[in-house]
Protein backbone atom coordinates (compact mmCIF):
# COMPACT_ATOMS: atom_id res chain seq x y z
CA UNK A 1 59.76 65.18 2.05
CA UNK A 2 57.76 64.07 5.24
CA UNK A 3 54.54 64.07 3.49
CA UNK A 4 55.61 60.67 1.40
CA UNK A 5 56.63 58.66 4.64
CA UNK A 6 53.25 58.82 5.45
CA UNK A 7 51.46 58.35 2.12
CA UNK A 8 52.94 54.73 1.54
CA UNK A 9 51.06 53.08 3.83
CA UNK A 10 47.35 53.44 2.23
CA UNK A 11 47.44 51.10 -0.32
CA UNK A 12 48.18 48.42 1.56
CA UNK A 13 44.80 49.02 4.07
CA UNK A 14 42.83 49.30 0.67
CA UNK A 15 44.48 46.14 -0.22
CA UNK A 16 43.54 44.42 3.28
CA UNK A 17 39.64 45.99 2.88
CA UNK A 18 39.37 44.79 -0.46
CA UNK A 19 40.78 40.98 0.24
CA UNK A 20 38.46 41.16 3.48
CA UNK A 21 35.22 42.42 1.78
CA UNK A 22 36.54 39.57 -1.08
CA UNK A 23 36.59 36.87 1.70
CA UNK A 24 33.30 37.98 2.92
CA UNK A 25 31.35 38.51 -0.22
CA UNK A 26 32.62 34.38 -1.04
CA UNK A 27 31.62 33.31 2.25
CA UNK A 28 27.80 34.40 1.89
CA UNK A 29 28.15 33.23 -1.60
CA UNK A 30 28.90 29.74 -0.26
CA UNK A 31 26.30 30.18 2.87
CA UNK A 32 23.78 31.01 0.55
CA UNK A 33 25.11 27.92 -2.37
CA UNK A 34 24.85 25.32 0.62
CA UNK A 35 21.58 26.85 1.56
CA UNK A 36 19.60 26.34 -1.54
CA UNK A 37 21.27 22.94 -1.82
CA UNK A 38 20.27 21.98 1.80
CA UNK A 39 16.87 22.88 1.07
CA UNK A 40 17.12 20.79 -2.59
CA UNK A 41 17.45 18.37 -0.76
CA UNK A 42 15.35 18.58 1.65
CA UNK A 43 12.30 19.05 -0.81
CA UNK A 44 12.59 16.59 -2.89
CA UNK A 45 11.60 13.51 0.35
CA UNK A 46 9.03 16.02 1.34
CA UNK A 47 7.26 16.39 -1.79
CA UNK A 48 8.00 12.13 -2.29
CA UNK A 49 6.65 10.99 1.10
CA UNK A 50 2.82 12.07 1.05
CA UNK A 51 2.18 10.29 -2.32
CA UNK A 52 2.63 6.30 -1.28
CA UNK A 53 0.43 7.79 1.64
CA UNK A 54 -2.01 9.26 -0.87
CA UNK A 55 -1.96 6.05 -2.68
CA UNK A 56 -2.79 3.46 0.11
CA UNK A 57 -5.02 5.54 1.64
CA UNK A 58 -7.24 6.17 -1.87
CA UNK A 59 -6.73 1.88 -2.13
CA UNK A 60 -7.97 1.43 1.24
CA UNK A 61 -11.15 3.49 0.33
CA UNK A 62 -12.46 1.96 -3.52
CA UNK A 63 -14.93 -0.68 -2.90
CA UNK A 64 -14.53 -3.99 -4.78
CA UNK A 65 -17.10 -5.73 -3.29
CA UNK A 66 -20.07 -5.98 -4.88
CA UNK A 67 -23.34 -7.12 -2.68
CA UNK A 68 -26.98 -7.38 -3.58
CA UNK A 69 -29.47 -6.47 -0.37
CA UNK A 70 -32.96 -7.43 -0.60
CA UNK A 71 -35.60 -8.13 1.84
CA UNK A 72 -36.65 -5.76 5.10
CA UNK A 73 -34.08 -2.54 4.13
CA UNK A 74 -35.36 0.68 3.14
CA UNK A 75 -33.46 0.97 -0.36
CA UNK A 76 -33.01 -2.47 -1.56
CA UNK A 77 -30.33 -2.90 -4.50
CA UNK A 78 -26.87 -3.14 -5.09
CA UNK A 79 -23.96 -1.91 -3.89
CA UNK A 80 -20.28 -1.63 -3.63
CA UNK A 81 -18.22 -1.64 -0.21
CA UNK A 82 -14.85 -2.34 1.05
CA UNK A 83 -13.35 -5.48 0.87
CA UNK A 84 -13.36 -5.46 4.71
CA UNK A 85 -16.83 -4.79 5.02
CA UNK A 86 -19.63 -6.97 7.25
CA UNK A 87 -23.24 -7.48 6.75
CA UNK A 88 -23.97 -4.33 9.00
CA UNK A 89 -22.15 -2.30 6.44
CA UNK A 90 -24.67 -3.58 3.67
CA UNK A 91 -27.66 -3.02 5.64
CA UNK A 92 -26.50 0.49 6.35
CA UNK A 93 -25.73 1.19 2.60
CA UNK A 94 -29.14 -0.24 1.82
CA UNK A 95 -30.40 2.42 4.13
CA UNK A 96 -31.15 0.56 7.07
CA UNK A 97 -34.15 -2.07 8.20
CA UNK A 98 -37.92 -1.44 8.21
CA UNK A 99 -39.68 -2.11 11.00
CA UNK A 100 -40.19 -5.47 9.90
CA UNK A 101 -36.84 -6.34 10.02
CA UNK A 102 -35.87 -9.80 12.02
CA UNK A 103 -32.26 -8.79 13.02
CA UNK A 104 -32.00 -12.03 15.38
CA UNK A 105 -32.23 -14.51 12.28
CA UNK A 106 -28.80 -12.09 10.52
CA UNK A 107 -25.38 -12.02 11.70
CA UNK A 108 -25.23 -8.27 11.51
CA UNK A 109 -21.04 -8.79 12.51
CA UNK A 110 -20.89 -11.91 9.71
CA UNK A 111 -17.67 -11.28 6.62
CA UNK A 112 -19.18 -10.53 3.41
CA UNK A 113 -17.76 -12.17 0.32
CA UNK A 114 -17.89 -10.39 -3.36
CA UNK A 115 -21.02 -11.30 -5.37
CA UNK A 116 -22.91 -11.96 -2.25
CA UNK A 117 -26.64 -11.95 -2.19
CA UNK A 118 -27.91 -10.57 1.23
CA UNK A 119 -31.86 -11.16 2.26
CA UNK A 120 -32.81 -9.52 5.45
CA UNK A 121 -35.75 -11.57 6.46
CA UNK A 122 -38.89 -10.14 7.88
CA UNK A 123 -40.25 -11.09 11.47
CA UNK A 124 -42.54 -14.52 11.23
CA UNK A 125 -41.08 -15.14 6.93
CA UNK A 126 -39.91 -18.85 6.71
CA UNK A 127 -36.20 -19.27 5.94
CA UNK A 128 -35.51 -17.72 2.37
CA UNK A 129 -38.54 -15.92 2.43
CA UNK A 130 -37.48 -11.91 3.28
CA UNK A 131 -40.54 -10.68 1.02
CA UNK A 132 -38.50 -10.83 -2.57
CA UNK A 133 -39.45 -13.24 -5.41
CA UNK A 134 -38.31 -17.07 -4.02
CA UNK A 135 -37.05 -19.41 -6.16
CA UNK A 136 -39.35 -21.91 -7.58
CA UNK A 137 -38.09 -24.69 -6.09
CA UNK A 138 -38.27 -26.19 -2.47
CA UNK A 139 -34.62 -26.21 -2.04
CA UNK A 140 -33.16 -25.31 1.36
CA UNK A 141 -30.03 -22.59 0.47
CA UNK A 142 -27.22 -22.93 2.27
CA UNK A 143 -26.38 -19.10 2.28
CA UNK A 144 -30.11 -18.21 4.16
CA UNK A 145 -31.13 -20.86 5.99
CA UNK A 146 -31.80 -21.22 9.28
CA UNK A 147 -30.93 -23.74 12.10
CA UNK A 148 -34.37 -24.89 11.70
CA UNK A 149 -34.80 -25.23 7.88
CA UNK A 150 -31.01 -27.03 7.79
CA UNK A 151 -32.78 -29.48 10.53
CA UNK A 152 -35.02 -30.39 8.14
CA UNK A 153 -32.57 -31.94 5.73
CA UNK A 154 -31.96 -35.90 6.46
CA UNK A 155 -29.30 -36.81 9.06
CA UNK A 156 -28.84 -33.05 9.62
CA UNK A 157 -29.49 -32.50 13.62
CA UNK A 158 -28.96 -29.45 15.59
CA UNK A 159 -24.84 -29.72 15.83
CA UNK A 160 -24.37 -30.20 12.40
CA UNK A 161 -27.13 -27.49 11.92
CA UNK A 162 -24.93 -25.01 13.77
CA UNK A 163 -21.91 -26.16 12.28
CA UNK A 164 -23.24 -25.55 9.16
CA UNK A 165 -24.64 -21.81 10.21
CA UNK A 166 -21.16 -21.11 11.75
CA UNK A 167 -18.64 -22.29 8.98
CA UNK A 168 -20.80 -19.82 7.13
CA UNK A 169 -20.14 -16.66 9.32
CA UNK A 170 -16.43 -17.52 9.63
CA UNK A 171 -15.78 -17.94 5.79
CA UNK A 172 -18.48 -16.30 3.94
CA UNK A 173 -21.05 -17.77 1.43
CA UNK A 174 -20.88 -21.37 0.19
CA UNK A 175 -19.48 -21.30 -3.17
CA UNK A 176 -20.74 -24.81 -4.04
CA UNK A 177 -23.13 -27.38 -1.94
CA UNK A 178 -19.71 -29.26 -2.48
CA UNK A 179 -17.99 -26.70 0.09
CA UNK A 180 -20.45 -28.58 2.75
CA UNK A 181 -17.36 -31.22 2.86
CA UNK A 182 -15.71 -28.51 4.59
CA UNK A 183 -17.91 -28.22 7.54
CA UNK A 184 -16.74 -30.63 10.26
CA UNK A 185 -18.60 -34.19 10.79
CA UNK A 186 -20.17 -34.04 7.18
CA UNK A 187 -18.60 -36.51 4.38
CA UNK A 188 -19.22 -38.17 1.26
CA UNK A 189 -22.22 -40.27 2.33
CA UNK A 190 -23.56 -37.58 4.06
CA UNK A 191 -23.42 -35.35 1.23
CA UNK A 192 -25.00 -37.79 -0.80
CA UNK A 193 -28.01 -38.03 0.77
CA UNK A 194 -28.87 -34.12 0.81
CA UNK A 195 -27.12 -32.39 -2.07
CA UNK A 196 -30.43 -32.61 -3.94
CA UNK A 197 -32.16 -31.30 -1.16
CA UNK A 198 -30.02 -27.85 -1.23
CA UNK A 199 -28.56 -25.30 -3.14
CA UNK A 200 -26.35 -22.05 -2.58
């Protein structure tokens, strides 16, 4: 008869060991449920970020500018830079001057424009000349020339000369001997009297 007193109170510690180990076992259920959705969510940004990056940075890099080089370069031809790109970076593509090369008559830091013809001139060649086949005409181009060759044209002095020379560094190749209208102190009239005298 004493051995029952003591008997009755087991289950109820099973009871208490099973609801605790119950408790427990849905707790790191849960942890581990909030875990993997934490990290769900983390992943999916992580995986989302780098490809925009990706994306610019292979736009930044494909070259859509297309630029013929002739004249004093080692490789003469054509090639394809960035849109960005200067008159340095088609002399380096072309594989650099010869030692012929008259860097003081190019503007090695000049914009280059798409469909650009470059002519590196060599030391003592006449304006236009850079020791590839000339046009056959007399025409002064507007794209090559020189301060002195543009001096030559009628009522063209040295300002207008160097106007001329710097509209074309700051914008790039004339498109047209109409874009001359653009240049500052040269109109109609003066157009007139040396469109047929140039070309671009």
């Amino acid at each position: 008869m004493s051995d029952s007193p003591q008997a009755a109170p087991a289950p109820p510690r099973r009871l208490k060991l099973g609801v605790g180990a119950a408790i427990v076992l849905a707790l790191v259920v849960l942890s581990a449920a909030v875990g993997l959705g934490l990290l769900r969510g983390q992943s999916a940004p992580t995986e989302s970020v780098p490809m925009p990056t990706d994306a610019a940075s292979v736009g930044g890099t494909t070259g859509e500018l297309y630029v013929h080089v002739l004249g004093a370069v080692e490789s003469p031809g054509l090639y394809v830079l960035d849109l960005d790109a200067r008159l340095v970076d088609a002399v380096a593509a072309a594989g650099g001057t010869t030692a012929e090369a008259d860097l003081a008559a190019i503007n090695l830091a000049r914009v280059l424009s798409d469909g650009e013809q470059i002519i590196v001139p060599t030391i003592g060649a006449e304006a236009g000349d850079a020791g590839a086949v000339a046009p056959a005409d007399d025409l002064i181009d507007l794209n090559t020339a020189d301060q002195a060759a543009l001096e030559t044209l009628p009522r063209i002095g040295p300002a207008l000369a160097e106007r001329i020379i710097s509209w074309r560094e700051e914008n790039g190749r004339f498109q047209s001997v109409d874009d001359l209208l653009s240049v500052p102190g040269i109109g109609e009239k003066l157009l007139a009297g040396i469109r047929d005298g140039v070309r671009v």
